[in-house]
Protein backbone atom coordinates (compact mmCIF):
# COMPACT_ATOMS: atom_id res chain seq x y z
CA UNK A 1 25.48 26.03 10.40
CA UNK A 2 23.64 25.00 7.16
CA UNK A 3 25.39 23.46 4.39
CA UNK A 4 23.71 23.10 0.90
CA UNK A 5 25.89 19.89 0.02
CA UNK A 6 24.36 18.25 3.16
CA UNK A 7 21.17 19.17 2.90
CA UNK A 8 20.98 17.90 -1.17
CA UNK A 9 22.57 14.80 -0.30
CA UNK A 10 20.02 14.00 2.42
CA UNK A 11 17.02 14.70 0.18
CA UNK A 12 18.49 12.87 -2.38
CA UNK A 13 18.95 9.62 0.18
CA UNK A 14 15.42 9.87 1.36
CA UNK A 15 13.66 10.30 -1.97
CA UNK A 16 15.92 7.76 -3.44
CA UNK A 17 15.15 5.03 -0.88
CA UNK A 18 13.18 2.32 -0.93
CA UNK A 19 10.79 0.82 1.44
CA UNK A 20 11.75 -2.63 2.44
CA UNK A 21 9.15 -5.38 2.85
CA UNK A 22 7.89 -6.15 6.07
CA UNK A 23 6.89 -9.89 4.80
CA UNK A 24 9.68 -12.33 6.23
CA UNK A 25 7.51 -15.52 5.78
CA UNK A 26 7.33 -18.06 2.71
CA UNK A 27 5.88 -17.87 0.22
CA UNK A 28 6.60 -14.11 0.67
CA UNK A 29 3.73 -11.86 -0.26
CA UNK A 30 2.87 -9.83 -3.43
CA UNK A 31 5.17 -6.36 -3.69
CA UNK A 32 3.28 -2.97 -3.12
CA UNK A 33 3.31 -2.26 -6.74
CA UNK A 34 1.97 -5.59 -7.86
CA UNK A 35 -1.37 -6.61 -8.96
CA UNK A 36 -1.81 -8.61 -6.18
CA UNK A 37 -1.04 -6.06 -3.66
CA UNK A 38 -4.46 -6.89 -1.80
CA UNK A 39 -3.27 -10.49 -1.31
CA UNK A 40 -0.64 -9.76 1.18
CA UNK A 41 -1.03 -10.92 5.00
CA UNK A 42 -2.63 -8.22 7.36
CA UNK A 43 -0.10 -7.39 9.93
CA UNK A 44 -1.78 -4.60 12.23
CA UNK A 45 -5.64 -4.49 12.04
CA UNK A 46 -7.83 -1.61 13.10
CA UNK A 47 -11.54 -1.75 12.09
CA UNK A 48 -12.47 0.51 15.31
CA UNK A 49 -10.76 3.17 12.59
CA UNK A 50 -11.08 1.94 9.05
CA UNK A 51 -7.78 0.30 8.35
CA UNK A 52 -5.49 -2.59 8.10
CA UNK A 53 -1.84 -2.34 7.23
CA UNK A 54 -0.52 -5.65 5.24
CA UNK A 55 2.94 -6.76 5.21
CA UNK A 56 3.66 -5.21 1.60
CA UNK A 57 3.53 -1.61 3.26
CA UNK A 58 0.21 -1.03 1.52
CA UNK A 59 -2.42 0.47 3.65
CA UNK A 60 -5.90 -0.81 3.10
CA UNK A 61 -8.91 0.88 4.07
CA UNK A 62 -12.41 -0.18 5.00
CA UNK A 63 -13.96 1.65 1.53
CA UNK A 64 -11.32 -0.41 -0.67
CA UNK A 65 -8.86 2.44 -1.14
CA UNK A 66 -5.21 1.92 -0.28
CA UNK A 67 -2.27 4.48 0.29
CA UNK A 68 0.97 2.60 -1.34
CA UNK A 69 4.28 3.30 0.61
CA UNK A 70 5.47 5.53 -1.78
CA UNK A 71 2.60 7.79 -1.12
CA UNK A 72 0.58 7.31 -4.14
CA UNK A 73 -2.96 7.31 -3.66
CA UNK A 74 -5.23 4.28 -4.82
CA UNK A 75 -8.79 5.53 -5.29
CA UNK A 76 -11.90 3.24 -3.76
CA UNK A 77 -12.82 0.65 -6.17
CA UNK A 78 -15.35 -1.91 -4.79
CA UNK A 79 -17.04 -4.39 -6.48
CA UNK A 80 -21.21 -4.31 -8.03
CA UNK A 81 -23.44 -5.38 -6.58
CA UNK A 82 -25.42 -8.25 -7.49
CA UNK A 83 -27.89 -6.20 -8.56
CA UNK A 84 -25.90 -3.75 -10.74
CA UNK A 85 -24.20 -6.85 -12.27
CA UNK A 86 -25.80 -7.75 -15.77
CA UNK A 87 -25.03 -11.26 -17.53
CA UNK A 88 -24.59 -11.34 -21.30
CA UNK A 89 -27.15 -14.02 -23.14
């Protein structure tokens, strides 16, 4: 039997919840929405596939783009080159 009531309220939960850190050391890493996401502690490494997983949640991949716990999408952003990189005089 299917009851609308149920099924709302279960949505609701699940959409509603948040993802707890896995980082249970101190100084306890930076949050998946900070900054500083990058500078958490790798807790499952993969390079045989392209990915690490730090303690935040975040997943990092090999190109430098990251897939946040709550599903949102950080595009690829590596750094120049020293040969794109121009000094000012």
């Amino acid at each position: 039997m299917f009851h609308a009531d149920r099924a709302t309220a279960r949505t609701t939960d699940h959409t509603q919840r948040k993802t707890p850190s896995m980082c249970q050391h101190r100084p306890q890493c930076p949050s998946a929405d900070g900054p500083d996401r990058e500078a958490a502690l790798t807790v499952a490494h993969h390079p045989e596939q392209g990915w690490s997983l730090l303690c935040n949640g975040v997943l990092l991949f090999e190109d430098t783009g990251e897939l946040l716990p709550d599903g949102q999408i950080i595009a690829p952003h590596r750094p120049l080159g020293t040969a794109q990189v121009t000094t000012a005089a």
